[in-house]
Protein backbone atom coordinates (compact mmCIF):
# COMPACT_ATOMS: atom_id res chain seq x y z
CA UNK A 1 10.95 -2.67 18.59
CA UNK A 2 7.90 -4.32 20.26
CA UNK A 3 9.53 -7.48 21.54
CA UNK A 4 11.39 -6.63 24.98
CA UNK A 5 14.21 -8.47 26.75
CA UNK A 6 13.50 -11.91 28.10
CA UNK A 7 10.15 -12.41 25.18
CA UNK A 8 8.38 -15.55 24.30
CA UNK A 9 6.99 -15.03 20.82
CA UNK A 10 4.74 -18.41 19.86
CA UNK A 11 4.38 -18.40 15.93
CA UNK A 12 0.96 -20.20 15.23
CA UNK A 13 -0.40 -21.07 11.61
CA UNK A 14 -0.55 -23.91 8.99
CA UNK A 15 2.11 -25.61 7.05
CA UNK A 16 3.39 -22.41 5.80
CA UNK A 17 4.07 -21.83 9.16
CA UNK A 18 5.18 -25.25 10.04
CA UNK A 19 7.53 -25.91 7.36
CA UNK A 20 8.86 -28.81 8.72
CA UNK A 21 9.85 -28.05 12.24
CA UNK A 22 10.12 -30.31 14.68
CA UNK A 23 7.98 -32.72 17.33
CA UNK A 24 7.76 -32.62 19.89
CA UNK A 25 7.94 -28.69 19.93
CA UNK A 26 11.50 -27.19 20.68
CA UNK A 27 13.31 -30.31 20.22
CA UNK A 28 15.92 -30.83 17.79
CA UNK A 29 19.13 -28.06 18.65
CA UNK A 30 19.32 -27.36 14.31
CA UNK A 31 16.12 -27.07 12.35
CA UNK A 32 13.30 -27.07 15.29
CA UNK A 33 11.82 -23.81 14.07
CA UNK A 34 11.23 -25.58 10.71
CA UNK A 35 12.80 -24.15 6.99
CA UNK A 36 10.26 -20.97 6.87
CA UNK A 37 9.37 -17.27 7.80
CA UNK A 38 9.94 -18.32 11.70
CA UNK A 39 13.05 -19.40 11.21
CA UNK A 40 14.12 -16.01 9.00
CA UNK A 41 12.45 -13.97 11.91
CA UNK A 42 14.46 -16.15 14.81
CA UNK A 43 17.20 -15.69 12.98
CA UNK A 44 16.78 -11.84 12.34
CA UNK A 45 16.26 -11.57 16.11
CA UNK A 46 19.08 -12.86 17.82
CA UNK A 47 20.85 -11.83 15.49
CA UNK A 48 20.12 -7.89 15.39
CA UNK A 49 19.22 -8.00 19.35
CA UNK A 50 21.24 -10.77 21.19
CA UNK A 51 21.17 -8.15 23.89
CA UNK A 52 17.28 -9.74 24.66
CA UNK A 53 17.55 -12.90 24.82
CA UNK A 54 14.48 -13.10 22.89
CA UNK A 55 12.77 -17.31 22.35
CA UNK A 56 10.63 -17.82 19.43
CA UNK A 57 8.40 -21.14 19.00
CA UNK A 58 6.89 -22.43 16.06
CA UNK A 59 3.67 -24.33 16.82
CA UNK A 60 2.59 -24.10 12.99
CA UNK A 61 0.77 -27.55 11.49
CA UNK A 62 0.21 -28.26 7.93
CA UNK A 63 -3.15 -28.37 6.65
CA UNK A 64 -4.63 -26.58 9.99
CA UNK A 65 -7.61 -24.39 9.42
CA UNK A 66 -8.57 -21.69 12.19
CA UNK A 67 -10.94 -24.84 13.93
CA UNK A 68 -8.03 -26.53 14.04
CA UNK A 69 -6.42 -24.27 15.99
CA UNK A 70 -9.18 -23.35 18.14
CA UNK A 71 -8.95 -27.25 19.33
CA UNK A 72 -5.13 -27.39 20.36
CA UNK A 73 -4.92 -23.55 21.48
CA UNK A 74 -5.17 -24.44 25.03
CA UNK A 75 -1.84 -26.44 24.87
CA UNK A 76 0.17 -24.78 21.73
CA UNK A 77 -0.45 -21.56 22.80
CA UNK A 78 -1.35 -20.67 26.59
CA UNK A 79 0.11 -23.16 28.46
CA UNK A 80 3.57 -22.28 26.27
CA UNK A 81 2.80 -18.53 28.81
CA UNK A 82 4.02 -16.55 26.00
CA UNK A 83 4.42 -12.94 26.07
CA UNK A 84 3.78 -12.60 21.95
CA UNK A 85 1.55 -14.45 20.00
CA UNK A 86 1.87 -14.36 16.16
CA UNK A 87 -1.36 -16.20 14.12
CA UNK A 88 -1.54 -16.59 10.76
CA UNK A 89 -4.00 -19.39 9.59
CA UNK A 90 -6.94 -18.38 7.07
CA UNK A 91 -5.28 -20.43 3.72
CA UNK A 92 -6.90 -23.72 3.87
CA UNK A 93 -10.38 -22.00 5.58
CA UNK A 94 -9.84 -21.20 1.95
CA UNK A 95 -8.06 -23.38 -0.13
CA UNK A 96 -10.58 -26.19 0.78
CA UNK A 97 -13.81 -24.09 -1.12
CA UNK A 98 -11.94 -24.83 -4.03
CA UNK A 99 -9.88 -27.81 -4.23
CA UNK A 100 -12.50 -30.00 -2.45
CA UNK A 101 -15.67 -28.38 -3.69
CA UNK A 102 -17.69 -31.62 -2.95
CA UNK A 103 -16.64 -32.07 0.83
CA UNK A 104 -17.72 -28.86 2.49
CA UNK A 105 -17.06 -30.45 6.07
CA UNK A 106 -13.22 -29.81 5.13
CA UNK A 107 -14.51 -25.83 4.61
CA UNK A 108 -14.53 -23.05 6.89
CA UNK A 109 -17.16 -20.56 5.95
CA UNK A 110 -16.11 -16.51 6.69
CA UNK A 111 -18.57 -15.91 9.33
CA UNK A 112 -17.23 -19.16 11.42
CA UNK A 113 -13.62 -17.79 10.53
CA UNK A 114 -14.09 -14.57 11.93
CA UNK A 115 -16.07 -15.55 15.28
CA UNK A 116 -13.46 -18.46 15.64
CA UNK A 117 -10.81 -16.09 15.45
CA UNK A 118 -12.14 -13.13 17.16
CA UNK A 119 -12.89 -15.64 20.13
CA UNK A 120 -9.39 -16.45 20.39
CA UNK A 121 -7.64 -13.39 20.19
CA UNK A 122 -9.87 -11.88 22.60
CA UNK A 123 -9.50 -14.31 24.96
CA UNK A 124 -5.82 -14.33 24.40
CA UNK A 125 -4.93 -11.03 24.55
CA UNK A 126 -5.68 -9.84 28.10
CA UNK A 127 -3.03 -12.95 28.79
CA UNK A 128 -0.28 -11.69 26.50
CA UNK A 129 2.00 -8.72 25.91
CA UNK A 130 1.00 -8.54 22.59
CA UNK A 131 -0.48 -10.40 19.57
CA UNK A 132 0.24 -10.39 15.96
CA UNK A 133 -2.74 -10.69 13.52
CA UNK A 134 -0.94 -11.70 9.53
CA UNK A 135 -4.01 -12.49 7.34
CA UNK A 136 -3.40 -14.90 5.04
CA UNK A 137 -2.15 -14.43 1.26
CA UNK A 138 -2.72 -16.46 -2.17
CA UNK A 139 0.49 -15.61 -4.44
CA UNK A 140 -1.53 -14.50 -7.59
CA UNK A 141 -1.82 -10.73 -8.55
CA UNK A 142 -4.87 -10.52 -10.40
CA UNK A 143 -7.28 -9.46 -7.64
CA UNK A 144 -9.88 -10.69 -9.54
CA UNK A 145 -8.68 -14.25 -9.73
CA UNK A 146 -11.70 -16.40 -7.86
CA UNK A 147 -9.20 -17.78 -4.88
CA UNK A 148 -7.32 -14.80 -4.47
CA UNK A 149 -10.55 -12.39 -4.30
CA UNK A 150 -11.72 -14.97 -1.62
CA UNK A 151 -8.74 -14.61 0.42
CA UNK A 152 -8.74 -10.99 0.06
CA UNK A 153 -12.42 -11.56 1.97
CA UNK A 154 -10.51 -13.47 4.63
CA UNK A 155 -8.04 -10.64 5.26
CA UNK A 156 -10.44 -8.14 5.78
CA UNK A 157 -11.44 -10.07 8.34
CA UNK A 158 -7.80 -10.49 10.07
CA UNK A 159 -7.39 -6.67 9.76
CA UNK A 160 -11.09 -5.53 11.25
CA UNK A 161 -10.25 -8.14 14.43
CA UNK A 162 -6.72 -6.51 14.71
CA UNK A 163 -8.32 -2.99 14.80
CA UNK A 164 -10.61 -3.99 16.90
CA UNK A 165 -8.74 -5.45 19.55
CA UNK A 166 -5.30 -3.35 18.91
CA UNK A 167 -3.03 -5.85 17.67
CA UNK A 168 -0.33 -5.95 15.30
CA UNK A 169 -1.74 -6.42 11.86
CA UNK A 170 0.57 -7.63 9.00
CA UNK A 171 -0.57 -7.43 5.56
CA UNK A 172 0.98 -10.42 3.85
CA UNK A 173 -1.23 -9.73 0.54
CA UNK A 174 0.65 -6.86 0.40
CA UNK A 175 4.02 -7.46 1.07
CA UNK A 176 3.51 -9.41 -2.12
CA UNK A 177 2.93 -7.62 -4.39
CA UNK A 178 6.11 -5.42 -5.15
CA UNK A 179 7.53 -8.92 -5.85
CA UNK A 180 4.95 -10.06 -8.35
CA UNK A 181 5.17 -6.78 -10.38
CA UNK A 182 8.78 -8.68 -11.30
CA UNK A 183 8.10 -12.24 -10.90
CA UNK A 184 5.72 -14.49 -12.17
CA UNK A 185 4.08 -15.86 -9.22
CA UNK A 186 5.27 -19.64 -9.56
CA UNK A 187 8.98 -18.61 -9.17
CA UNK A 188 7.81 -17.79 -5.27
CA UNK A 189 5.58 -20.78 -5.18
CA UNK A 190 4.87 -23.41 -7.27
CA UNK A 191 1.19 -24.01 -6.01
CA UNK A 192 0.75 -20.42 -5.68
CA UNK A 193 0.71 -21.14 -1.57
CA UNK A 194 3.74 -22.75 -0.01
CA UNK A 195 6.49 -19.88 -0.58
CA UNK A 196 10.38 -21.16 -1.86
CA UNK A 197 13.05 -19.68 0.54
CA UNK A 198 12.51 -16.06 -1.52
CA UNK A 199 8.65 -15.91 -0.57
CA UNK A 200 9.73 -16.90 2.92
CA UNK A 201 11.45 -13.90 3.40
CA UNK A 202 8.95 -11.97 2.20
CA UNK A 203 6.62 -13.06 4.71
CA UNK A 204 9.38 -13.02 7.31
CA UNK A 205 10.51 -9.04 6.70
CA UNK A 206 7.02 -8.22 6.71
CA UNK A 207 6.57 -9.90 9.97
CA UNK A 208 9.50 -7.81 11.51
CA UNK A 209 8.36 -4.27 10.06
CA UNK A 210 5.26 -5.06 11.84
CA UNK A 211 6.54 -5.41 15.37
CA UNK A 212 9.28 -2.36 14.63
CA UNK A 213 11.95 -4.53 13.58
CA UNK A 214 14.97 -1.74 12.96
CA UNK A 215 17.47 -3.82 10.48
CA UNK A 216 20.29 -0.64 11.37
């Protein structure tokens, strides 16, 4: 397992990330890591290594894009001094092309996503242990759907910036699908995007399996 004793892992993304956890960050003794895949992997954690002592933080805000992120990195994510970083923003970069198609200022084209993102892993890594790259997903299995083929775009993306700068890459898209081939995509989310507790997990085991999670 990649996390070692003593870790800070900071958990950055959008609301599926967020999912309700609390502000000011860390406050709150039940429910400050939110009802989501941070949670699941806290959980998973402490409970399966309690020898580590490992501290997760969930910095995750709804309806963040990754120029969002770029403007509060300084004080979500480096002055936190984590040892792991975990980002996973890319949903509403998309989301935005088509549910506001007439305010492209809310958009975030792919070549802005990827230098954005590229800038901030690279000048995050040298600082950190490790980082953890999880692209971002659109529950929907027909690759040829318009938003999901988009998103696909945006993952490529996650996965050539993990490669190139060695981090962890975690294929949410992916971890997906084995679920869809026996669930209609709205039993995991409604809007195709905010995962119930079952999607959660989903995201949350694929998380672990990344960073060598070892559940025996």
């Amino acid at each position: 397992m990649k996390l070692e004793r003593g870790d800070k892992l900071v958990m950055i993304g959008d609301s599926v990330t967020d999912c309700e956890r609390a502000r000011p960050v860390g406050q709150g003794l039940f429910g400050a890591l939110g009802k989501g895949y941070v949670s699941l992997v806290d959980g998973q954690l402490n409970a399966l290594y309690p020898e580590l002592g490992l501290k997760v933080i969930n910095v995750g805000t709804s309806g963040n894009t990754v120029l969002d992120l770029k403007k509060r990195w300084q004080t979500d994510v480096v002055d936190l001094k984590p040892d792991w970083v975990s980002v996973m923003i890319g949903i509403n970069d998309v989301w935005r092309q088509f549910d506001s198609p007439h305010q492209p200022e809310l958009m975030v084209d792919l070549e802005t996503y990827e230098s954005t993102l590229r800038e901030l892993v690279q000048a995050t890594k040298p600082q950190v242990k490790g980082m953890v790259l999880m692209t971002p997903f659109y529950i929907e299995p027909n690759p040829q759907d318009a938003m999901r083929s988009r998103m696909d775009q945006y993952g490529e993306v996650v996965k050539r910036i993990a490669h190139e700068t060695g981090s962890v890459m975690v294929d949410t898209q992916a971890a997906f699908e084995p679920v869809l081939k026996s669930y209609y995509a709205a039993y995991l989310a409604w809007d195709r995007v905010h995962p119930n507790h079952v999607g959660h997990t989903v995201l949350a085991n694929a998380f672990l399996r990344g960073i060598g999670f070892q559940w025996n």
